[in-house]
Protein backbone atom coordinates (compact mmCIF):
# COMPACT_ATOMS: atom_id res chain seq x y z
CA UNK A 1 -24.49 -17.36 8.13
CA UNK A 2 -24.24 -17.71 4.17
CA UNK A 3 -23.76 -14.86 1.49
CA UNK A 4 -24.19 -16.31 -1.40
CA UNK A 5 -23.93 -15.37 -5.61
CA UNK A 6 -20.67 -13.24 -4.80
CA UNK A 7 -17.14 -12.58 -6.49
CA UNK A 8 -14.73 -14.25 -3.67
CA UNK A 9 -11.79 -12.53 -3.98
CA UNK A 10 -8.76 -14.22 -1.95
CA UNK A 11 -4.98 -13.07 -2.01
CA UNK A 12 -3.51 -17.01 -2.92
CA UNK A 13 -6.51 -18.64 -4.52
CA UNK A 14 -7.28 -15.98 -6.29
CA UNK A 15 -10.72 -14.49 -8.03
CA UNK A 16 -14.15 -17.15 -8.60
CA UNK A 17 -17.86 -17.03 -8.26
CA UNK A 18 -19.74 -18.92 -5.54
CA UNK A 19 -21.14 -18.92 -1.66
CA UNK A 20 -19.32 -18.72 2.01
CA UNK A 21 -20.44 -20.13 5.08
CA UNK A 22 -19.35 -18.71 8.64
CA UNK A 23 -19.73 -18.05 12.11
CA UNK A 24 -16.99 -17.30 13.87
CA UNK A 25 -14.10 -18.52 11.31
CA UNK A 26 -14.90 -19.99 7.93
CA UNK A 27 -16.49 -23.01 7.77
CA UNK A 28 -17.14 -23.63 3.97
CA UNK A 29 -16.55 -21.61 0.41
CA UNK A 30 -18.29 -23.22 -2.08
CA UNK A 31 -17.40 -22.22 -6.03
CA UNK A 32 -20.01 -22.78 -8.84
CA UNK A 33 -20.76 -19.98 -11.89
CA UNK A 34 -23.09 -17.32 -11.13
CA UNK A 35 -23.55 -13.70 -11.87
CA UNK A 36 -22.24 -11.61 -9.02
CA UNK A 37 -23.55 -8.44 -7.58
CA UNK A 38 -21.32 -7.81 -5.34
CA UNK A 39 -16.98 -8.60 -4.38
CA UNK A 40 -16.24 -10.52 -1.40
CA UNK A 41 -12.70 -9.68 0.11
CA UNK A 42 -10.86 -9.93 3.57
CA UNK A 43 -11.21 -7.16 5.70
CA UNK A 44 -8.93 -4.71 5.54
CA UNK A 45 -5.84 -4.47 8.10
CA UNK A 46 -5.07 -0.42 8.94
CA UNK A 47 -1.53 -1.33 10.74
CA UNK A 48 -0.11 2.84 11.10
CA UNK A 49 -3.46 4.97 12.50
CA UNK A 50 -2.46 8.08 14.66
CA UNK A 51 -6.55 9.10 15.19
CA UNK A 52 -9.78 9.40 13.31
CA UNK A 53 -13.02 11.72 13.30
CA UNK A 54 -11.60 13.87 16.70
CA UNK A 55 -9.99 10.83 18.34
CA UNK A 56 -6.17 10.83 19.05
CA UNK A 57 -4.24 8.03 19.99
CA UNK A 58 -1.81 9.71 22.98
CA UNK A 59 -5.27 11.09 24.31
CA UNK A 60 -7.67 8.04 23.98
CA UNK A 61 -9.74 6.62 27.15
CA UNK A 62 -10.33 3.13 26.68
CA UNK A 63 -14.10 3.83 25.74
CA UNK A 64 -12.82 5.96 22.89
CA UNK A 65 -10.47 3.43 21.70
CA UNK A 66 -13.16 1.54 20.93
CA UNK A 67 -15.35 4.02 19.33
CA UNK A 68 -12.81 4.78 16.83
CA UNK A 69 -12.48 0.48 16.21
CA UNK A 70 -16.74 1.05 15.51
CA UNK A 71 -15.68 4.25 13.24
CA UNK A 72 -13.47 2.49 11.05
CA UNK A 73 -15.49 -0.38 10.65
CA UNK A 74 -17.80 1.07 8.10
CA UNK A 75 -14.79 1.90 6.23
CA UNK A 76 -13.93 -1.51 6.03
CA UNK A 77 -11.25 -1.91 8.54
CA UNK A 78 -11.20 -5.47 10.72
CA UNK A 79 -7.52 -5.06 11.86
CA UNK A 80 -7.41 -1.54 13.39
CA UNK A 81 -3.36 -0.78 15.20
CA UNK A 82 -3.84 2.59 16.58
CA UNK A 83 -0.29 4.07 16.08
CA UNK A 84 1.67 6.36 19.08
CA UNK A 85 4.37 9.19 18.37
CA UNK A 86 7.36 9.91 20.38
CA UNK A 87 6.97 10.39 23.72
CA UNK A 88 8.22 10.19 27.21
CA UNK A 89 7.83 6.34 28.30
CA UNK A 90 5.28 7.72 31.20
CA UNK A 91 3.18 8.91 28.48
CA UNK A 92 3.39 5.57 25.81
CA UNK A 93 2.99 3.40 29.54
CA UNK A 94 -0.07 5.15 29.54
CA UNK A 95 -1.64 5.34 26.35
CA UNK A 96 -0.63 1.04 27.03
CA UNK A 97 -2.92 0.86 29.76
CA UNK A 98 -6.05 2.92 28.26
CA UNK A 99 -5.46 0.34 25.23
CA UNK A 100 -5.25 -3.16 26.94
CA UNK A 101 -8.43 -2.05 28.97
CA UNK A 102 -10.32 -1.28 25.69
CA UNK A 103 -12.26 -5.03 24.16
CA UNK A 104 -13.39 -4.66 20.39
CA UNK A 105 -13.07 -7.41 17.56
CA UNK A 106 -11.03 -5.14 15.66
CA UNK A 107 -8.36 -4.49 18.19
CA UNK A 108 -5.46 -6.54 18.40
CA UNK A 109 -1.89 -4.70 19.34
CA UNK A 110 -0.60 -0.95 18.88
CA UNK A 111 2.38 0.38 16.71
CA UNK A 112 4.72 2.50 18.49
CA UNK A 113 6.23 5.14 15.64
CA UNK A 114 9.12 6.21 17.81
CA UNK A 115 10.56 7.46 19.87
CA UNK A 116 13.91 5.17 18.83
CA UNK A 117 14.59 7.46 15.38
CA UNK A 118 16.44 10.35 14.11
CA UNK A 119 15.56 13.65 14.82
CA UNK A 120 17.14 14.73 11.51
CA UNK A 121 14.47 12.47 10.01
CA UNK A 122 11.90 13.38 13.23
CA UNK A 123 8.70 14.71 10.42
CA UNK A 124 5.64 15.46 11.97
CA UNK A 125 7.60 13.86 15.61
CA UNK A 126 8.30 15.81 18.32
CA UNK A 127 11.63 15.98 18.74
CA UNK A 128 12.15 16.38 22.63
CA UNK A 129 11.08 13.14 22.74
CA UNK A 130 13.17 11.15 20.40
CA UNK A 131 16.21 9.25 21.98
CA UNK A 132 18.56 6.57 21.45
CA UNK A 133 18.49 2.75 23.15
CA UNK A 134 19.52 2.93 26.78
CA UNK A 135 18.15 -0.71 27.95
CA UNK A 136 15.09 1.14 28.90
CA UNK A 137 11.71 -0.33 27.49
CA UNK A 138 8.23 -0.53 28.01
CA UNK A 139 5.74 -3.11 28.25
CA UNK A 140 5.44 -4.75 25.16
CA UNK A 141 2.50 -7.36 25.60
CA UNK A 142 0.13 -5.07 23.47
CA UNK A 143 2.70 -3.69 21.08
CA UNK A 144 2.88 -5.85 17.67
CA UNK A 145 5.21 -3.33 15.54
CA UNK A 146 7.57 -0.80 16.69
CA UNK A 147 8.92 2.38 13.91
CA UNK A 148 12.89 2.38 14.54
CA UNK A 149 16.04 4.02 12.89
CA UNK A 150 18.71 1.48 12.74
CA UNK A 151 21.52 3.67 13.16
CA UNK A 152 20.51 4.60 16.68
CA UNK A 153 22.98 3.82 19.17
CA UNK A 154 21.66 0.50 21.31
CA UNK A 155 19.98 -0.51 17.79
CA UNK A 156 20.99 -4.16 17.85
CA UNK A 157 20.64 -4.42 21.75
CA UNK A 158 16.81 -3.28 21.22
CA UNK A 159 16.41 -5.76 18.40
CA UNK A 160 17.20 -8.44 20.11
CA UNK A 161 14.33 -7.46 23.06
CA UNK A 162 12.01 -7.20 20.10
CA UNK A 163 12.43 -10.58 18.65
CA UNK A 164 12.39 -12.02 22.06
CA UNK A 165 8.77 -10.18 22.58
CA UNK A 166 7.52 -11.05 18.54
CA UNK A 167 7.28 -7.46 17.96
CA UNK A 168 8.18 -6.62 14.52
CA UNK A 169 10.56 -3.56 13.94
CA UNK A 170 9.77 -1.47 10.92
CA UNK A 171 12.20 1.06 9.74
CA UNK A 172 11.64 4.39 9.46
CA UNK A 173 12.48 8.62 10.00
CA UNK A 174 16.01 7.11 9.80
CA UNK A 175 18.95 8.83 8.10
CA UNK A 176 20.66 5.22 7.77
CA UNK A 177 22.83 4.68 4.85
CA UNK A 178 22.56 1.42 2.66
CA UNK A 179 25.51 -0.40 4.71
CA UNK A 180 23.67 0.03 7.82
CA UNK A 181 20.00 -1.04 6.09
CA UNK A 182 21.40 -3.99 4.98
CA UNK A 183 23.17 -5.22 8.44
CA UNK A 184 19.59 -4.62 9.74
CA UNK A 185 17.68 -6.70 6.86
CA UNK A 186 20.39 -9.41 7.23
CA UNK A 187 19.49 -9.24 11.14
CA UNK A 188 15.68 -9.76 9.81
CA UNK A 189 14.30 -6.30 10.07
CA UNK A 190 11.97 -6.75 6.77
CA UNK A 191 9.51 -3.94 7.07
CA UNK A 192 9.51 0.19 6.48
CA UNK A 193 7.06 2.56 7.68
CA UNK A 194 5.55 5.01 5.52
CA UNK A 195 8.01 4.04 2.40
CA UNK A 196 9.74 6.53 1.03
CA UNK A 197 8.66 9.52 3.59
CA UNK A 198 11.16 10.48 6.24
CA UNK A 199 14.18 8.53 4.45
CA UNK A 200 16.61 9.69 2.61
CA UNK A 201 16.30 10.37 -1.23
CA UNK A 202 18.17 7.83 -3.68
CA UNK A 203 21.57 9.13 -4.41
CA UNK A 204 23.52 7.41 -7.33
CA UNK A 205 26.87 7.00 -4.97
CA UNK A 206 25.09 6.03 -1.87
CA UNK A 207 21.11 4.55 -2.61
CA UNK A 208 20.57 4.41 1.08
CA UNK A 209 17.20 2.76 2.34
CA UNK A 210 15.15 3.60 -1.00
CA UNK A 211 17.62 1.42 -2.64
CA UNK A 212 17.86 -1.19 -0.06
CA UNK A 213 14.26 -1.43 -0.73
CA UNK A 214 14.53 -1.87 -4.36
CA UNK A 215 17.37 -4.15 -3.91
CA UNK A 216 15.61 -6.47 -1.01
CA UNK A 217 12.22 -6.07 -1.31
CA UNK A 218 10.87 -5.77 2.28
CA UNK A 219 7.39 -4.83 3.04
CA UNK A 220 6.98 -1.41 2.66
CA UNK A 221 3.54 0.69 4.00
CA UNK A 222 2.72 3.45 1.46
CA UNK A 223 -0.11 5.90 1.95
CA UNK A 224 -1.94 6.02 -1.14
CA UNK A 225 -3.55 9.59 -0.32
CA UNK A 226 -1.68 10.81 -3.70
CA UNK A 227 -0.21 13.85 -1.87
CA UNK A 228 2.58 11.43 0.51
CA UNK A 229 3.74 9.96 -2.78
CA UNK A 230 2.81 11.19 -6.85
CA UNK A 231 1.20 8.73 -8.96
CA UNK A 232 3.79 7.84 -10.71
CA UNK A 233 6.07 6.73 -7.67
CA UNK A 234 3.05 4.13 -6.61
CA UNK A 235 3.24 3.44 -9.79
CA UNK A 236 6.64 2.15 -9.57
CA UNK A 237 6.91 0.86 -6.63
CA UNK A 238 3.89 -1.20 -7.31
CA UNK A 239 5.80 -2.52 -10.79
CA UNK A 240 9.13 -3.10 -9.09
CA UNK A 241 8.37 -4.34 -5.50
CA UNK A 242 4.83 -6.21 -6.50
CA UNK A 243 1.76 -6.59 -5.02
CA UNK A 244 3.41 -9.06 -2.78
CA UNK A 245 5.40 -6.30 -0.29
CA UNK A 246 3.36 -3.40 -0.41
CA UNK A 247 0.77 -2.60 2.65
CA UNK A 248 -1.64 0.02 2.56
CA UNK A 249 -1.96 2.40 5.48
CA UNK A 250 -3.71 5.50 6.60
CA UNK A 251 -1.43 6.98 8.94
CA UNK A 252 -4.61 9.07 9.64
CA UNK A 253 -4.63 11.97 12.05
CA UNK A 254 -7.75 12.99 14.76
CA UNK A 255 -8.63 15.54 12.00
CA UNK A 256 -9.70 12.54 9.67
CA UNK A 257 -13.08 12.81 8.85
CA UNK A 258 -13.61 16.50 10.30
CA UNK A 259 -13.15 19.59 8.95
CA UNK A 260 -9.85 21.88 8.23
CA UNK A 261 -8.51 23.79 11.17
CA UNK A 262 -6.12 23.48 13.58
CA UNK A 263 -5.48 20.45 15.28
CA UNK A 264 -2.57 18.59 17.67
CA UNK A 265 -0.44 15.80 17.31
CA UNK A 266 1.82 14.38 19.98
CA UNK A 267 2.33 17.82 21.05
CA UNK A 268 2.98 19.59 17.77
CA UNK A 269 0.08 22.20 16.02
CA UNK A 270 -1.12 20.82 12.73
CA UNK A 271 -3.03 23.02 10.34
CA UNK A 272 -5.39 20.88 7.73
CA UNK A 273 -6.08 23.08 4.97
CA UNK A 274 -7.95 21.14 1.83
CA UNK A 275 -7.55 18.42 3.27
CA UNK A 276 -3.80 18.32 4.06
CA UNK A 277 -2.48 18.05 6.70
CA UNK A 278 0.77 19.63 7.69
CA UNK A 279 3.39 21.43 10.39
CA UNK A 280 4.06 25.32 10.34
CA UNK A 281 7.22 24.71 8.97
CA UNK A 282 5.01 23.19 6.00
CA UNK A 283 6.07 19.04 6.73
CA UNK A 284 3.31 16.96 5.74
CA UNK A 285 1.78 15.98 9.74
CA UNK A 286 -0.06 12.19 8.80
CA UNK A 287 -2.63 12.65 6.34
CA UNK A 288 -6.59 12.57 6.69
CA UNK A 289 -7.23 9.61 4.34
CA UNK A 290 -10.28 7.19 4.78
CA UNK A 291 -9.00 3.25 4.44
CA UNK A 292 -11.57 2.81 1.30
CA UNK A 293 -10.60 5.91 -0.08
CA UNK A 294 -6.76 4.80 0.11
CA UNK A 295 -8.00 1.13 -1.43
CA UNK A 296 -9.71 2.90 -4.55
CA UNK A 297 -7.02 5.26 -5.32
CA UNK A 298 -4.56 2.53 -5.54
CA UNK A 299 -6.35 0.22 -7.39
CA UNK A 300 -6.95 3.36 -9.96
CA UNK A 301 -3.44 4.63 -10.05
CA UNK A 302 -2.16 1.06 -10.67
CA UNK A 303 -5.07 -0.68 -12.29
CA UNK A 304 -4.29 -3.91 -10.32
CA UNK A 305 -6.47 -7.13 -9.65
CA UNK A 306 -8.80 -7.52 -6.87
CA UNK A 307 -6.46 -10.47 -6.07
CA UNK A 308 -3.70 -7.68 -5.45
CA UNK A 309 -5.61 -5.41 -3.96
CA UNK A 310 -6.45 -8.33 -1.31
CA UNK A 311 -3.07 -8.91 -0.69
CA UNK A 312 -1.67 -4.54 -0.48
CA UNK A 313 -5.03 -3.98 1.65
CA UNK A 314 -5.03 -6.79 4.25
CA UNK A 315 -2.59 -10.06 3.62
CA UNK A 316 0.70 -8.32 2.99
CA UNK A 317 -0.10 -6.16 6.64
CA UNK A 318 -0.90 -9.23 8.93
CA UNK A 319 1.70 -11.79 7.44
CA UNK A 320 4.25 -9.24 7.40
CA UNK A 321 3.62 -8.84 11.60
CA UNK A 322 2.81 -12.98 11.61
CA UNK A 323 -0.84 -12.72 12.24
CA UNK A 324 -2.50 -15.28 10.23
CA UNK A 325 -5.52 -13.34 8.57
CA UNK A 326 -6.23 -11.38 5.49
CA UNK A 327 -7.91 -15.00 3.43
CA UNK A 328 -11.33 -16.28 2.33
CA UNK A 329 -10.71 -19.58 3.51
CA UNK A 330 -11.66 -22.63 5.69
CA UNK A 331 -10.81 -22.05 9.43
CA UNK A 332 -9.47 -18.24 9.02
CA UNK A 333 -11.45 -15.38 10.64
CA UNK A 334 -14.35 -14.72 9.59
CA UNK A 335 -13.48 -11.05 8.57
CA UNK A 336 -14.42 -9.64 5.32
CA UNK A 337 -15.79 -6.89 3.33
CA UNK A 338 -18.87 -6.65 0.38
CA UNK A 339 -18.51 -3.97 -1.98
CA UNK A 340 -20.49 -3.38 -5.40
CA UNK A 341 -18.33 -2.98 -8.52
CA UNK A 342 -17.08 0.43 -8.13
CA UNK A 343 -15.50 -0.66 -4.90
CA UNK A 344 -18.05 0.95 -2.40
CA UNK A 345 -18.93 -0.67 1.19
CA UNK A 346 -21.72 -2.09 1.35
CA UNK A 347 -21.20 -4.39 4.13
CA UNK A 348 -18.31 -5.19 6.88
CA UNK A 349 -18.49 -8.74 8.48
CA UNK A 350 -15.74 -8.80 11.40
């Protein structure tokens, strides 16, 4: 296949004009001046997804798995990681299985959030669930990331199972102070879920993870709903950390997509009221943002290039879990999005 007369828009090469040819990878871009009606970028990478439109990850059958992969599609979404919350290791097993039996283009692993955090830092997690390292694990063939507090006890222990299995730990609902973030970045733990929810504010006398982050620069996900984080906190973590660290995510709930009302997660009642989703004790519960929706409010709050925005909505995600993907180039996946100027779908390719 060939699109041609497009705006190519690729996270290292950059922004120019011209045609792609493809099948199954990328077999040839071709630059040369034209007028473009439509922006070409790589599809976008979702890595932290509890559910979407009435589908919940704990509860999916493998037939619903992929129906939400076909869901989020249209919003642009090639890399979908359905995300799990703490549970018993009977249930996760489980919710495993229904996954590795479910075969769609657009998924590849799962993200475990939990249940290795702190339940002073537990959110919208169930808390009978959360628990230390005791040289119990799971099988980790379909698991690319897992969300851990590094001052757990068995922290280090479970690290080293990770690396040995290429999952990627990402930090996160941790109360850890900055001594103990930084033993874990020196160990190579260089991601943090949901940055800065569920972590400790920055204190002057102790900056904790917040100003590990601003100190190290790891990849950080942010959900750019605008009610997780103000504008002007995007704002700065877009200007201090760079386009180069920050990954977009959902971290979308079953009641994405549907109306308000009263919904479940991982055990736990969520009420969705305008749009917001949250506990009865008023803690924000995941959010109900659409990937595209999350795209154009970032790119509006920040007023970044499409180059960026390549790299916060795709590149950053995959090469921060070492999947190569996320380019318009020769031999990489043929996944991609068209929009029109005002960043709308119009096609996915995937």
């Amino acid at each position: 296949m060939i699109i041609d007369n497009v705006l190519i828009v690729d996270p290292i090469d950059g922004e120019f004009t011209g045609s792609i040819e493809f099948e199954d990878k990328i077999l040839s871009i071709r630059r040369y001046d034209c007028t473009p009606k439509y922006v070409l970028m790589p599809g976008f990478a979702d890595t932290h997804t509890h559910g979407y439109m009435g589908i919940d990850c704990m509860q999916s059958t493998k037939e619903e798995f992929k129906q939400w992969a076909d869901l989020v599609e249209k919003e642009g979404v090639t890399y979908l990681f359905p995300t799990t919350v703490s549970a018993d290791f009977k249930m996760l097993e489980e919710v495993i299985k229904r996954f590795s039996l479910a075969e769609h283009p657009l998924l590849f692993y799962l993200h475990l959030e939990g249940p290795f955090i702190n339940k002073e830092r537990a959110g919208a997690q169930n808390k009978e669930y959360i628990t230390d390292f005791n040289e119990k694990i799971i099988d980790l063939e379909k698991v690319k990331i897992i969300t851990v507090a590094p001052e757990i006890q068995g922290f280090f222990e479970l690290l080293k199972i990770l690396k040995e299995n290429k999952v990627t730990v990402s930090i996160g609902h941790s109360n850890a102070t900055f001594d103990i973030f930084k033993k874990a970045y020196e160990a190579g733990v260089n991601r943090i879920t949901h940055f800065p929810n569920a972590l400790p504010q920055l204190h002057h006398r102790e900056i904790g993870i917040v100003g590990g982050v601003f100190l190290y620069k790891p990849f950080v996900e942010i959900i750019p709903d605008l009610i997780h984080l103000s504008q002007d906190f995007l704002r700065l973590v877009y200007k201090l950390l760079g386009p180069d660290r920050i990954i977009l995510v959902t971290d979308s709930i079953s009641a994405t997509g549907l109306k308000d009302g009263i919904y479940d997660l991982g055990g736990l009642l969520v009420k969705v009221k305008d749009g917001i989703a949250r506990l009865e004790n008023g803690a924000l519960a995941g959010s109900t943002l659409k990937f595209s929706d999350g795209l154009r409010n970032f790119k509006k709050v920040t007023n970044c290039s499409l180059k960026d925005l390549s790299k916060v909505s795709s590149y950053n995600a995959l090469r921060s879990i070492g999947i190569d993907g996320g380019r318009i180039k020769e031999g990489y996946p043929a996944k991609f999005v068209l929009l029109n100027q005002d960043l709308q779908i119009i096609k996915v390719y995937s």
